[in-house]
PDB file of N, CA and C in Angstrom:
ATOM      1  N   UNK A   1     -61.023 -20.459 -30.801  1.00  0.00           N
ATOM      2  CA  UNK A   1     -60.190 -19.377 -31.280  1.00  0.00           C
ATOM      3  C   UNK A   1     -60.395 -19.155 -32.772  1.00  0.00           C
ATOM      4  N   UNK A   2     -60.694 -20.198 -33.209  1.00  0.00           N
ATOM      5  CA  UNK A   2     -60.560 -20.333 -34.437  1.00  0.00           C
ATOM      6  C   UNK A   2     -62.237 -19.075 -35.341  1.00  0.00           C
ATOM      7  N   UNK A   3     -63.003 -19.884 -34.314  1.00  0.00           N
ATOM      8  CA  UNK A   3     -64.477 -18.550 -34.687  1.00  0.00           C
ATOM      9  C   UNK A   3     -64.164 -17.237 -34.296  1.00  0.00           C
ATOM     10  N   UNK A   4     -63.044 -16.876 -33.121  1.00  0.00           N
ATOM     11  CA  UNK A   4     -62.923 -15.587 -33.235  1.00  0.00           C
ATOM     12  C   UNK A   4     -62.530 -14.820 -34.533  1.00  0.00           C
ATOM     13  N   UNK A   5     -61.218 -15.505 -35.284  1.00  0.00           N
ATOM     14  CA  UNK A   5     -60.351 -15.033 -35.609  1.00  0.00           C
ATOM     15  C   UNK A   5     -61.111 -14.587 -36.971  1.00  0.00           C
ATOM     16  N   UNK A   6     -62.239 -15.888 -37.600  1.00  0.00           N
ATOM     17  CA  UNK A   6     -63.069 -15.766 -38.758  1.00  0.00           C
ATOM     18  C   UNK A   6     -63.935 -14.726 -38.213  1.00  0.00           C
ATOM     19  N   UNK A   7     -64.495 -14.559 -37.241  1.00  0.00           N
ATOM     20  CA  UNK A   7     -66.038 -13.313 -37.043  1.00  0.00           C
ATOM     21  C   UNK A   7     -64.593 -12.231 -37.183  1.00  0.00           C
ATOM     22  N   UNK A   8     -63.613 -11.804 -36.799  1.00  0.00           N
ATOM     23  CA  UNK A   8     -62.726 -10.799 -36.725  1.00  0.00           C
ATOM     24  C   UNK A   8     -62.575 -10.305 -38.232  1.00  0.00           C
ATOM     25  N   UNK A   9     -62.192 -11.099 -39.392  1.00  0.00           N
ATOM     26  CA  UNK A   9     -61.965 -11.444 -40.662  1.00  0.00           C
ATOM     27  C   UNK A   9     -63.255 -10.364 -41.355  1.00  0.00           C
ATOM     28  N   UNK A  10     -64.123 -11.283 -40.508  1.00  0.00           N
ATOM     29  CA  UNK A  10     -65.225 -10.785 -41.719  1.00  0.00           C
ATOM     30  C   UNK A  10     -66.020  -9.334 -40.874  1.00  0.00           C
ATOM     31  N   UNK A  11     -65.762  -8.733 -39.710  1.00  0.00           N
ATOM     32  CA  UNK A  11     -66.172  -7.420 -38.586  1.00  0.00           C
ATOM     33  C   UNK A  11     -65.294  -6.539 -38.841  1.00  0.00           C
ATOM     34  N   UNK A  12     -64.698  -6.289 -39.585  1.00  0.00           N
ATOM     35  CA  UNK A  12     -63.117  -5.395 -39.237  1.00  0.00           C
ATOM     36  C   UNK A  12     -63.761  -3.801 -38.867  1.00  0.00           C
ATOM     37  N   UNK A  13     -63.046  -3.807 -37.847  1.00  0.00           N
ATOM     38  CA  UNK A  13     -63.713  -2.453 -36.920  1.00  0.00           C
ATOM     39  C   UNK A  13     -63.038  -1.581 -37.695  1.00  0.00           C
ATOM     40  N   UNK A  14     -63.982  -0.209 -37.943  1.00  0.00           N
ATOM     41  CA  UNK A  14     -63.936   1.289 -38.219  1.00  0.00           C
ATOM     42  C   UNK A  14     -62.688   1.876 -37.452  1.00  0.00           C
ATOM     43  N   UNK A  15     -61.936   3.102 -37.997  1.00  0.00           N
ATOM     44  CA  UNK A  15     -61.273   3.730 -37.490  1.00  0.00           C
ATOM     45  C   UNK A  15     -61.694   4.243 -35.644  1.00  0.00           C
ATOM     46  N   UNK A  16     -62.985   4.616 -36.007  1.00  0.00           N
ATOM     47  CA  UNK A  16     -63.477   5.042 -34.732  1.00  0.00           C
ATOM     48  C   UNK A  16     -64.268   4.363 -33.532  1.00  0.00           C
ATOM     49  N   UNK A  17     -64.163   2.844 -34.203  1.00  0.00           N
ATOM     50  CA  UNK A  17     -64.618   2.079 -33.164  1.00  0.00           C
ATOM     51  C   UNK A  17     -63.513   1.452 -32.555  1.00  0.00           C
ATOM     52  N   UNK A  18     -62.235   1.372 -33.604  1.00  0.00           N
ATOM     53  CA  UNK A  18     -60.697   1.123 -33.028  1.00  0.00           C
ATOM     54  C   UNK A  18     -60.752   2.297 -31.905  1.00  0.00           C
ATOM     55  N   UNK A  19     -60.304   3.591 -32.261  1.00  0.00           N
ATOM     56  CA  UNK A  19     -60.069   4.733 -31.236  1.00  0.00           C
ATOM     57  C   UNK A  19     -61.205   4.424 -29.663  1.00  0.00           C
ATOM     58  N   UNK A  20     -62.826   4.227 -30.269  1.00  0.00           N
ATOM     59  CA  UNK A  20     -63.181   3.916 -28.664  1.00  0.00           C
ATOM     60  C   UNK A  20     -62.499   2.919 -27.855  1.00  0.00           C
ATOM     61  N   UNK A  21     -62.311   1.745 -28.280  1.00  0.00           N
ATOM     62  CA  UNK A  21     -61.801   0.499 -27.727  1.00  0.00           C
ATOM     63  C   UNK A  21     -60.703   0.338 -27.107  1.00  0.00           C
ATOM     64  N   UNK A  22     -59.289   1.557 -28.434  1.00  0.00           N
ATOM     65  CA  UNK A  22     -58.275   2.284 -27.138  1.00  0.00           C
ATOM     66  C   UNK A  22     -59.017   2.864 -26.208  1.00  0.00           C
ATOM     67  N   UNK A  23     -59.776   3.794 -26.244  1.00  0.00           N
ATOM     68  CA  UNK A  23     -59.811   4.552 -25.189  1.00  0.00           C
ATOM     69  C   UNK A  23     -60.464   4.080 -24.054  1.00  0.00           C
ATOM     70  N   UNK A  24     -60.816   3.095 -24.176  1.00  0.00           N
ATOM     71  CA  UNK A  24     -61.634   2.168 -22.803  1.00  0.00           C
ATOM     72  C   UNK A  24     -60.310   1.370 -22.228  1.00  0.00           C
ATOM     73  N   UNK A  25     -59.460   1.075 -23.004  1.00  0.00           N
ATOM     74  CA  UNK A  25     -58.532   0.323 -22.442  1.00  0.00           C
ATOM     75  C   UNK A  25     -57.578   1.324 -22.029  1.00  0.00           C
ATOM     76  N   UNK A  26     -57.524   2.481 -22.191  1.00  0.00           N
ATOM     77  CA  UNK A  26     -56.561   3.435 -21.359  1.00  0.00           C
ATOM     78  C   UNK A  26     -57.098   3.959 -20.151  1.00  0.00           C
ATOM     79  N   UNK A  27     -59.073   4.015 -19.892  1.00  0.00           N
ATOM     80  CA  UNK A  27     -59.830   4.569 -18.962  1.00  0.00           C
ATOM     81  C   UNK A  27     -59.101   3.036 -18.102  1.00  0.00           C
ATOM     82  N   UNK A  28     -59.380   1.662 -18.217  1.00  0.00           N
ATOM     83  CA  UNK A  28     -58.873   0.853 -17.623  1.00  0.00           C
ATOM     84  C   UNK A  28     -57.552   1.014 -16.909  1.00  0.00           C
ATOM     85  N   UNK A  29     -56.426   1.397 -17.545  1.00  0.00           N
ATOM     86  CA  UNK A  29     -55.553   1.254 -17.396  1.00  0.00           C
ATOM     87  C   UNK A  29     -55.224   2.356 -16.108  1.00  0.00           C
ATOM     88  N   UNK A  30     -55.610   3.572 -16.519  1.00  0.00           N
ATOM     89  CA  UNK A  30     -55.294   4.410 -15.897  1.00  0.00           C
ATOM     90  C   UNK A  30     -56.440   4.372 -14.286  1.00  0.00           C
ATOM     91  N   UNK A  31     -56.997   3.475 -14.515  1.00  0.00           N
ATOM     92  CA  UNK A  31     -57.653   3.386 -12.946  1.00  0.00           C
ATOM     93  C   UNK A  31     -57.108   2.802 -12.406  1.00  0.00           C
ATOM     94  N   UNK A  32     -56.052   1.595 -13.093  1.00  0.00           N
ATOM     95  CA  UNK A  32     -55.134   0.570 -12.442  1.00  0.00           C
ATOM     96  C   UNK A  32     -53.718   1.070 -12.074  1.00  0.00           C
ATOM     97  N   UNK A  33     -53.233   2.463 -12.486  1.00  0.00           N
ATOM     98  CA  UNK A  33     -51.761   2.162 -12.513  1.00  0.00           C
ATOM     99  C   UNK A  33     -51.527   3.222 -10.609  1.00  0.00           C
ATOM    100  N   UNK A  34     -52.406   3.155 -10.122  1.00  0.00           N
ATOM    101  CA  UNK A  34     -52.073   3.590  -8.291  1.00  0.00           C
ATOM    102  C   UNK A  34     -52.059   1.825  -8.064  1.00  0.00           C
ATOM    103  N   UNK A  35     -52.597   0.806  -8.354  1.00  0.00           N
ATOM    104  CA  UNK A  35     -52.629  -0.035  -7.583  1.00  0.00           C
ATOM    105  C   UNK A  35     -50.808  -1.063  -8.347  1.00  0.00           C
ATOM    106  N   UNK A  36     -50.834  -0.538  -9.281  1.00  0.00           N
ATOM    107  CA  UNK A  36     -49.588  -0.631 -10.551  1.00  0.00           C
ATOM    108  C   UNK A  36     -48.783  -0.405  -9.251  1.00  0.00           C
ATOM    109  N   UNK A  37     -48.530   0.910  -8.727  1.00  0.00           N
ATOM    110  CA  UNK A  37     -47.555   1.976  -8.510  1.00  0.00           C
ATOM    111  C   UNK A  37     -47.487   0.964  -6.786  1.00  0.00           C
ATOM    112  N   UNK A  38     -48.360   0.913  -6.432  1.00  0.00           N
ATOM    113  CA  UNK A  38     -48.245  -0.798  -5.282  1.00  0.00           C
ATOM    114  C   UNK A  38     -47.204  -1.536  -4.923  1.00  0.00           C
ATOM    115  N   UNK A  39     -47.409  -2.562  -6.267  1.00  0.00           N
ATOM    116  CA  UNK A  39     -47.233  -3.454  -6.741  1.00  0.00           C
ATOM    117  C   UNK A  39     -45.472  -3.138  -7.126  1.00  0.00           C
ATOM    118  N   UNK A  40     -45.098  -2.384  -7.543  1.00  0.00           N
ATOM    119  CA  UNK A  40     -43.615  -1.701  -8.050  1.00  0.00           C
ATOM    120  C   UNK A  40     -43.115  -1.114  -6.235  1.00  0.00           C
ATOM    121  N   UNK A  41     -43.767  -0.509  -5.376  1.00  0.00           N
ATOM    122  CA  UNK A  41     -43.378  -0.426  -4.354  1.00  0.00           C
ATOM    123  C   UNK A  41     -42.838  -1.618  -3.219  1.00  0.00           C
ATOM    124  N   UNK A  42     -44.280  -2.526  -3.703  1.00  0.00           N
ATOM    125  CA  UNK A  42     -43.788  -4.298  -2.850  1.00  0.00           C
ATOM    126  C   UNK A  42     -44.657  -4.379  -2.180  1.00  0.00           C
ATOM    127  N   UNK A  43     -45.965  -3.022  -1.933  1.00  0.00           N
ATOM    128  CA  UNK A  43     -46.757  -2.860  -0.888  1.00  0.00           C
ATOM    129  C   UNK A  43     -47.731  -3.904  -0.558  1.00  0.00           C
ATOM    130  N   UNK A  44     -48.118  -4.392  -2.029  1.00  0.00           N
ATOM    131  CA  UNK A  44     -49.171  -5.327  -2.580  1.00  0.00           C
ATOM    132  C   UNK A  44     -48.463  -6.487  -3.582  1.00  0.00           C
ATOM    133  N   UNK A  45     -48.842  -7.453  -3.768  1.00  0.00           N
ATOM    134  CA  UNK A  45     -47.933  -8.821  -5.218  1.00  0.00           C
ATOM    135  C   UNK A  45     -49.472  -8.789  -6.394  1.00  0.00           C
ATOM    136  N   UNK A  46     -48.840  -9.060  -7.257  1.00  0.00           N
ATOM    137  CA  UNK A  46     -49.477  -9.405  -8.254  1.00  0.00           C
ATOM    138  C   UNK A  46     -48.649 -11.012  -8.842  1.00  0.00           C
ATOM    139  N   UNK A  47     -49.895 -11.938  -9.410  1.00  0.00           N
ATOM    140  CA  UNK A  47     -49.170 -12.727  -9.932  1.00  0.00           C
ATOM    141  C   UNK A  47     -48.883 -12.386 -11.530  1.00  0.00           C
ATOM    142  N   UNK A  48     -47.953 -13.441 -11.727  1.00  0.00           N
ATOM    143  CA  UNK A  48     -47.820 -13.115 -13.202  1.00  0.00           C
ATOM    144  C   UNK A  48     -48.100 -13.114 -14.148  1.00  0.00           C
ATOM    145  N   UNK A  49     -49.706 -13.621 -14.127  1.00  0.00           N
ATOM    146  CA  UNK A  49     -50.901 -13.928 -15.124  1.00  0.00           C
ATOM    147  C   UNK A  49     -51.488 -11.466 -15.005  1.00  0.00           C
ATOM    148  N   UNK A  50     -51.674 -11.221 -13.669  1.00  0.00           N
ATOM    149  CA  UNK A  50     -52.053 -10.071 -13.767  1.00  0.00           C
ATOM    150  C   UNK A  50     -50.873  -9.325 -13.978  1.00  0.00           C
ATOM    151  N   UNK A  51     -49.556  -9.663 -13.764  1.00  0.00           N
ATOM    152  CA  UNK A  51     -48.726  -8.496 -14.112  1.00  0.00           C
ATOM    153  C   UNK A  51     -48.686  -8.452 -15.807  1.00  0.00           C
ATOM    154  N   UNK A  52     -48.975  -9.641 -16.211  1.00  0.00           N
ATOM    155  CA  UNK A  52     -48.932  -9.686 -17.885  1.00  0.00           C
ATOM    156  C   UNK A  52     -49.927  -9.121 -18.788  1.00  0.00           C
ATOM    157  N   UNK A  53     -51.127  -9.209 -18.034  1.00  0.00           N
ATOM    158  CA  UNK A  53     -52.470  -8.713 -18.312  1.00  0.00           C
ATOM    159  C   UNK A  53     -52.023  -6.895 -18.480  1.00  0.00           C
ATOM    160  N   UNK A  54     -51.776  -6.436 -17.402  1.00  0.00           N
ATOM    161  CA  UNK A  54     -51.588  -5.154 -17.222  1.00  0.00           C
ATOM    162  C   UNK A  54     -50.495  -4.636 -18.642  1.00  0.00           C
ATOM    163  N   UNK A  55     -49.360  -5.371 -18.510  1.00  0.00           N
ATOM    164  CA  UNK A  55     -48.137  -4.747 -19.305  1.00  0.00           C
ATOM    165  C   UNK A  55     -49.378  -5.025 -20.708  1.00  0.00           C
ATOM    166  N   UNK A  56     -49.933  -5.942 -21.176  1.00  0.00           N
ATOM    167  CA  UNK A  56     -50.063  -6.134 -22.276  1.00  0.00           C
ATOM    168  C   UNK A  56     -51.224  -4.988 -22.532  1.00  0.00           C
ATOM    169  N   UNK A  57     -51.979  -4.859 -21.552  1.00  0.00           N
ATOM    170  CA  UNK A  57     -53.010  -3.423 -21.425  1.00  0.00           C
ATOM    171  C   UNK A  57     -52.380  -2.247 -21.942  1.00  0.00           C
ATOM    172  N   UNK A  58     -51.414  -1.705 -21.140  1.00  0.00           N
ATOM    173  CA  UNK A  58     -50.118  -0.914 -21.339  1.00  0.00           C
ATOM    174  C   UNK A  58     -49.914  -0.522 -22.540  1.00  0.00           C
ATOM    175  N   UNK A  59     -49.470  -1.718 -23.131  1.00  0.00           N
ATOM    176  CA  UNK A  59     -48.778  -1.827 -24.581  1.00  0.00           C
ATOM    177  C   UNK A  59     -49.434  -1.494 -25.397  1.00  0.00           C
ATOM    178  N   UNK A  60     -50.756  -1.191 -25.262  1.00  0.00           N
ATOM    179  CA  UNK A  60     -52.055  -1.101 -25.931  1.00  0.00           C
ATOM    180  C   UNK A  60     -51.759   0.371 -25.859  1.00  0.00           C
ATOM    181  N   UNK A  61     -51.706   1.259 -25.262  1.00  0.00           N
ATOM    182  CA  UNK A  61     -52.634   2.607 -25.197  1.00  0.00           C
ATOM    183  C   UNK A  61     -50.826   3.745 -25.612  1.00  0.00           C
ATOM    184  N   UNK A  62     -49.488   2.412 -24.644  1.00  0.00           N
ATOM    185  CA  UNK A  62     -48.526   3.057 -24.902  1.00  0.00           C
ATOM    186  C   UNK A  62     -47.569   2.486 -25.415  1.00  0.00           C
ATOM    187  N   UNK A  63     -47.207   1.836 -26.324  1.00  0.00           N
ATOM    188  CA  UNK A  63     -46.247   1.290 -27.418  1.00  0.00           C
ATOM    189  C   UNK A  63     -45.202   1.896 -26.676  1.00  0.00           C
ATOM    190  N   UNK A  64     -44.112   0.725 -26.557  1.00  0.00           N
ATOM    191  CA  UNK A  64     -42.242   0.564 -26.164  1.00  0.00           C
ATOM    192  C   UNK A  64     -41.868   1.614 -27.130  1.00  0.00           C
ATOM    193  N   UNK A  65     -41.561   2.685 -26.511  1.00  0.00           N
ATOM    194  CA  UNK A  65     -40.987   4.004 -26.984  1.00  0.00           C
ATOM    195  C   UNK A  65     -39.951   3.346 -27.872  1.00  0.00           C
ATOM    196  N   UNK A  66     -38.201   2.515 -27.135  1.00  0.00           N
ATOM    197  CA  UNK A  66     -37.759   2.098 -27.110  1.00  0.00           C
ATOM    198  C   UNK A  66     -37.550   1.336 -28.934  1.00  0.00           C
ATOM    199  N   UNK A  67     -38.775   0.944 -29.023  1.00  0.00           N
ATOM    200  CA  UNK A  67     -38.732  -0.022 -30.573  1.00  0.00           C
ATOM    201  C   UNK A  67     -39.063   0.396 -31.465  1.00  0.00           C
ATOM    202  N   UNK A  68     -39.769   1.601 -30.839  1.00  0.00           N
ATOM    203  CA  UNK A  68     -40.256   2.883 -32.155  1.00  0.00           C
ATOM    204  C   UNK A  68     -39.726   4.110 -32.696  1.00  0.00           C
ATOM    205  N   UNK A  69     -38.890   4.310 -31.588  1.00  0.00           N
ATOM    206  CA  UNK A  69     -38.229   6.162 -32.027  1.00  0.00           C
ATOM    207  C   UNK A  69     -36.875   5.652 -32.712  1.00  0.00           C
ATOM    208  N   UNK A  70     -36.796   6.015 -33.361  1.00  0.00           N
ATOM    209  CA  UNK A  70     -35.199   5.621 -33.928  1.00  0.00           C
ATOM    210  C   UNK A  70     -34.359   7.293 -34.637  1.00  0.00           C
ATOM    211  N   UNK A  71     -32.949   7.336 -34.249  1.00  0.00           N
ATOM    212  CA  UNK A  71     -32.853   8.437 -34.616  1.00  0.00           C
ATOM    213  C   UNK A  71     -31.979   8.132 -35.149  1.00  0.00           C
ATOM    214  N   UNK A  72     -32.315   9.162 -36.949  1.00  0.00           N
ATOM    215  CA  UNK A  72     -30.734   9.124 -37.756  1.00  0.00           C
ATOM    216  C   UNK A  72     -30.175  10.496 -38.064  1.00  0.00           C
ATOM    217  N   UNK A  73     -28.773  10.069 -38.257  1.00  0.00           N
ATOM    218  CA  UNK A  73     -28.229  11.455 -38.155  1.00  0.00           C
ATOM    219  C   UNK A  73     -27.601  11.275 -39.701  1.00  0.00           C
ATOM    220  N   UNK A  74     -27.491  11.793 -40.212  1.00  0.00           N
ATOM    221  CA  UNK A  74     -27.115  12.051 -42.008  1.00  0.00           C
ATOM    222  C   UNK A  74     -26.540  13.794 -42.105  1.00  0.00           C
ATOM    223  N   UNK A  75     -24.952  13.653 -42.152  1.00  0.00           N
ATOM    224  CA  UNK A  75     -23.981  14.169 -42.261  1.00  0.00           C
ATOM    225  C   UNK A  75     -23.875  14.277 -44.055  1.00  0.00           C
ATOM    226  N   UNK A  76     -23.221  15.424 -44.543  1.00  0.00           N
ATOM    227  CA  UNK A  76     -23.051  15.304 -46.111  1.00  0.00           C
ATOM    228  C   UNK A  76     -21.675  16.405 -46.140  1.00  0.00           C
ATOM    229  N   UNK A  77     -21.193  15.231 -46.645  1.00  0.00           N
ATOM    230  CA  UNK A  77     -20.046  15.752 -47.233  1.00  0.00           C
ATOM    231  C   UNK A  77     -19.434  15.506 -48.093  1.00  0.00           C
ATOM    232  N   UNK A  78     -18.434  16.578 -48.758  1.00  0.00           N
ATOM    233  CA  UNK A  78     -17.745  16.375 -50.258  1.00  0.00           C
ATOM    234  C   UNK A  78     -17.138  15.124 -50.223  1.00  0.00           C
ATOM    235  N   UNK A  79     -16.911  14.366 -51.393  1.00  0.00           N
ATOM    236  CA  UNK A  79     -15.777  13.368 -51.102  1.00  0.00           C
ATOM    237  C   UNK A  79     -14.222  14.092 -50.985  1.00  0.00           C
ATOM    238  N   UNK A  80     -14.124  15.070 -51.264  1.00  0.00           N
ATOM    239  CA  UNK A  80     -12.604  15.453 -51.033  1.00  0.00           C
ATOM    240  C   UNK A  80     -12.682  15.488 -49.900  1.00  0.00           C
ATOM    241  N   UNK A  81     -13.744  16.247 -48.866  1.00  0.00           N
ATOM    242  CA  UNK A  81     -13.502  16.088 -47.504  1.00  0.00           C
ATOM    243  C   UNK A  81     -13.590  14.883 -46.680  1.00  0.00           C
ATOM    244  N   UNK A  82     -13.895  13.991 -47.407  1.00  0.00           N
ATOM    245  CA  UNK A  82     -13.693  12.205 -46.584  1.00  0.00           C
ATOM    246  C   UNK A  82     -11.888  12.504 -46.362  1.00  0.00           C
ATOM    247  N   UNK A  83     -12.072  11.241 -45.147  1.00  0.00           N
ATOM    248  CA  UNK A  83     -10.734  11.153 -44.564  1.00  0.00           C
ATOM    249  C   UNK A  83     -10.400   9.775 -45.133  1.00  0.00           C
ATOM    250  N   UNK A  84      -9.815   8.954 -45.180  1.00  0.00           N
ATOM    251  CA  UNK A  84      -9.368   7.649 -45.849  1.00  0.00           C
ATOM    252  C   UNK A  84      -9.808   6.745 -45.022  1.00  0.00           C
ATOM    253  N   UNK A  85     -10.230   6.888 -43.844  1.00  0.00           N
ATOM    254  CA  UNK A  85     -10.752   5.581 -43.133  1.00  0.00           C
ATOM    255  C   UNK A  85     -12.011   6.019 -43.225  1.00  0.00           C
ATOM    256  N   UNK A  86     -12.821   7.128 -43.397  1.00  0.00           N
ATOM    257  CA  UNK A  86     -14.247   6.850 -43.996  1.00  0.00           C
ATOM    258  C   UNK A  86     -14.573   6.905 -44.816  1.00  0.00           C
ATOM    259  N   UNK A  87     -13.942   6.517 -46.323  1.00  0.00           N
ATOM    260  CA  UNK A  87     -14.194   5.916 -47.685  1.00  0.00           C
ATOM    261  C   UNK A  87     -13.678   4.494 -47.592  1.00  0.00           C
ATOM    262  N   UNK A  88     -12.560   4.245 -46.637  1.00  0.00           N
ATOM    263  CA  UNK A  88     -12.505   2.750 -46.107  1.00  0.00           C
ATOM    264  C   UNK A  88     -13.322   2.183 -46.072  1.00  0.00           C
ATOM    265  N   UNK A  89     -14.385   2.959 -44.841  1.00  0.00           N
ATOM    266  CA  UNK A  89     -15.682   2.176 -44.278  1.00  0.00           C
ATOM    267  C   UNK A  89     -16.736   1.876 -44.812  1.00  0.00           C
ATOM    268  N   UNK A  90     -17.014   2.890 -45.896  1.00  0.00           N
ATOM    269  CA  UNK A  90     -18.026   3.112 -46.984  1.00  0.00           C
ATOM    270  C   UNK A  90     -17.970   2.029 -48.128  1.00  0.00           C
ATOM    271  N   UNK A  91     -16.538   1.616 -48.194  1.00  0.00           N
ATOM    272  CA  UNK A  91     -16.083   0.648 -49.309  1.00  0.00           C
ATOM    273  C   UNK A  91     -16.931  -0.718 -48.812  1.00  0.00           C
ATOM    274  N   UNK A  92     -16.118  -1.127 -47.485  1.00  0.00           N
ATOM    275  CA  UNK A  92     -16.277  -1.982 -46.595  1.00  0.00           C
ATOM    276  C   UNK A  92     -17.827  -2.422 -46.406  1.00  0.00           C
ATOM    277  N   UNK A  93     -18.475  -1.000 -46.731  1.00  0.00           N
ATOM    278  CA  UNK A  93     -19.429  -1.277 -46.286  1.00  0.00           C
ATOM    279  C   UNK A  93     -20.066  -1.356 -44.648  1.00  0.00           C
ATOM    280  N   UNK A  94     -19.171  -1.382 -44.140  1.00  0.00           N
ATOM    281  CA  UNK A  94     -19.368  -0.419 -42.578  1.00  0.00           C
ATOM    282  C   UNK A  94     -20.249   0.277 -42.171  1.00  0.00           C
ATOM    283  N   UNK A  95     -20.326   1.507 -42.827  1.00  0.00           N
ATOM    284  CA  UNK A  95     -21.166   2.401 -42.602  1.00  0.00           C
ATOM    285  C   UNK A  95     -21.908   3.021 -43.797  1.00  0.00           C
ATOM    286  N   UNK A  96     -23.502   3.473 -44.023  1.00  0.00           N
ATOM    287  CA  UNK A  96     -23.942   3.899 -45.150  1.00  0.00           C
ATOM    288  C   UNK A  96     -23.821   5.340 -44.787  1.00  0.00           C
ATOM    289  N   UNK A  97     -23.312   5.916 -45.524  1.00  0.00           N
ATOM    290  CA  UNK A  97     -23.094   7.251 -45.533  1.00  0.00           C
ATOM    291  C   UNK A  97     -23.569   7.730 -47.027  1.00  0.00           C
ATOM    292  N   UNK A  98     -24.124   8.882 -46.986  1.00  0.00           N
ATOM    293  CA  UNK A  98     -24.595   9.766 -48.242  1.00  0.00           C
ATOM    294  C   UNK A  98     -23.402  10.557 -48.484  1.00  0.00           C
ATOM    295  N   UNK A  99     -22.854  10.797 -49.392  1.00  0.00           N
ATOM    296  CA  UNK A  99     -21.621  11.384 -50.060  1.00  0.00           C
ATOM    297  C   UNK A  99     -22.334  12.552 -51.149  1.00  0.00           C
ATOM    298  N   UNK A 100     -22.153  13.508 -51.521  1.00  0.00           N
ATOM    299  CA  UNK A 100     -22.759  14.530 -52.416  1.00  0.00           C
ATOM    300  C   UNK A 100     -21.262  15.207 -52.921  1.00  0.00           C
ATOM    301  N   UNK A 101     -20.980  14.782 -54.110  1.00  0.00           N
ATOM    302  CA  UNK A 101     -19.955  15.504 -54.864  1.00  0.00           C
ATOM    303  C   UNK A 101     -20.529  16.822 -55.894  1.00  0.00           C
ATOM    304  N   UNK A 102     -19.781  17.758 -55.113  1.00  0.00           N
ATOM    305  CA  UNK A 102     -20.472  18.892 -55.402  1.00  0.00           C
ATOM    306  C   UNK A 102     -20.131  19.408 -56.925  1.00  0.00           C
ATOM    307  N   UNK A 103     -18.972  18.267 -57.354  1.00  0.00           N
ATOM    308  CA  UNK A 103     -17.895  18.696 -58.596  1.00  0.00           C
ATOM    309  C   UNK A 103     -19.176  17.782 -59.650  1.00  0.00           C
ATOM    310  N   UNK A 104     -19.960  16.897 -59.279  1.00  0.00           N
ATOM    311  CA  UNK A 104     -20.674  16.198 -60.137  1.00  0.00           C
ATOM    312  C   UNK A 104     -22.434  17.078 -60.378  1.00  0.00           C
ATOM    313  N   UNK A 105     -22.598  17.615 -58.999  1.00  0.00           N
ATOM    314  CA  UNK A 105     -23.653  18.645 -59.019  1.00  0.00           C
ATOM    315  C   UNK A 105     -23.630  19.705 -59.995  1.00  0.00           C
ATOM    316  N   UNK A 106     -22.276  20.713 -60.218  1.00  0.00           N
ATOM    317  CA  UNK A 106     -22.277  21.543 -60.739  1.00  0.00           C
ATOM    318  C   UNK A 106     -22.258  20.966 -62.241  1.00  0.00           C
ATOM    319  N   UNK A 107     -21.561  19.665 -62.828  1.00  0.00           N
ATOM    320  CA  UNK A 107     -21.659  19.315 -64.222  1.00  0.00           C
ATOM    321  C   UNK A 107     -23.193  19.144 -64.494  1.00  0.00           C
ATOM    322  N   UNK A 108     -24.259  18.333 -63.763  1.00  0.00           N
ATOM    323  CA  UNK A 108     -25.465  18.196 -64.351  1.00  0.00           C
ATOM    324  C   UNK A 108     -26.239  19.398 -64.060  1.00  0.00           C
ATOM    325  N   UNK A 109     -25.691  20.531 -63.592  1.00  0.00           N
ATOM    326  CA  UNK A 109     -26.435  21.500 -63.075  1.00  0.00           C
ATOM    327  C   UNK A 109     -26.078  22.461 -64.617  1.00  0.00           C
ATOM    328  N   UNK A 110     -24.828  22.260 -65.083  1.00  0.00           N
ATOM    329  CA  UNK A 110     -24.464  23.042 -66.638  1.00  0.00           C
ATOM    330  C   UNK A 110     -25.285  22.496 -67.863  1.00  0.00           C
TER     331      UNK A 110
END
């Protein structure tokens, strides 16, 4: 393992020899996922050396949506319009909220 990791070190693949190497492992993948679709039915077993093989194939071409999309929502409002339990929370530290005092905008804006 250890000579892989050094020939890896000192080979570092091109943008476009990365992109072929996905794309052989998705031509793979995608010849496998009817016998996949099997295997999820019960029709056929896989052991768990090939079901791991596959997911980790997978993971390759399609990254866990799940750990990657993240959605934020960023609300702005005056502090006069805070309510007292969300400058509570803000104090607290609870929640990070962006606050924009529009009374401090207009002074550096003069």
């Amino acid at each position: 393992m250890a000579k892989v990791v050094e020939k890896a070190a000192v080979n570092r693949l091109s943008p476009a020899q990365s992109s072929k190497i996905r794309g052989q492992i998705a031509n793979f993948v995608r010849n496998q996922l009817d016998l996949a679709n099997e295997v999820i039915l019960g029709n056929i077993e896989w052991s768990p050396t090939q079901a791991r093989v596959f997911a980790t194939l997978l993971n390759k071409v399609v990254p866990d949506l799940s750990a990657s999309y993240h959605q934020h929502e960023i609300n702005h409002k005056d502090v006069i319009d805070l309510s007292r339990d969300e400058l509570e929370r803000i104090a607290a530290g609870i929640e990070v909220s962006y606050v924009e005092n529009k009374n401090a905008s207009k002074e550096q804006a003069a």
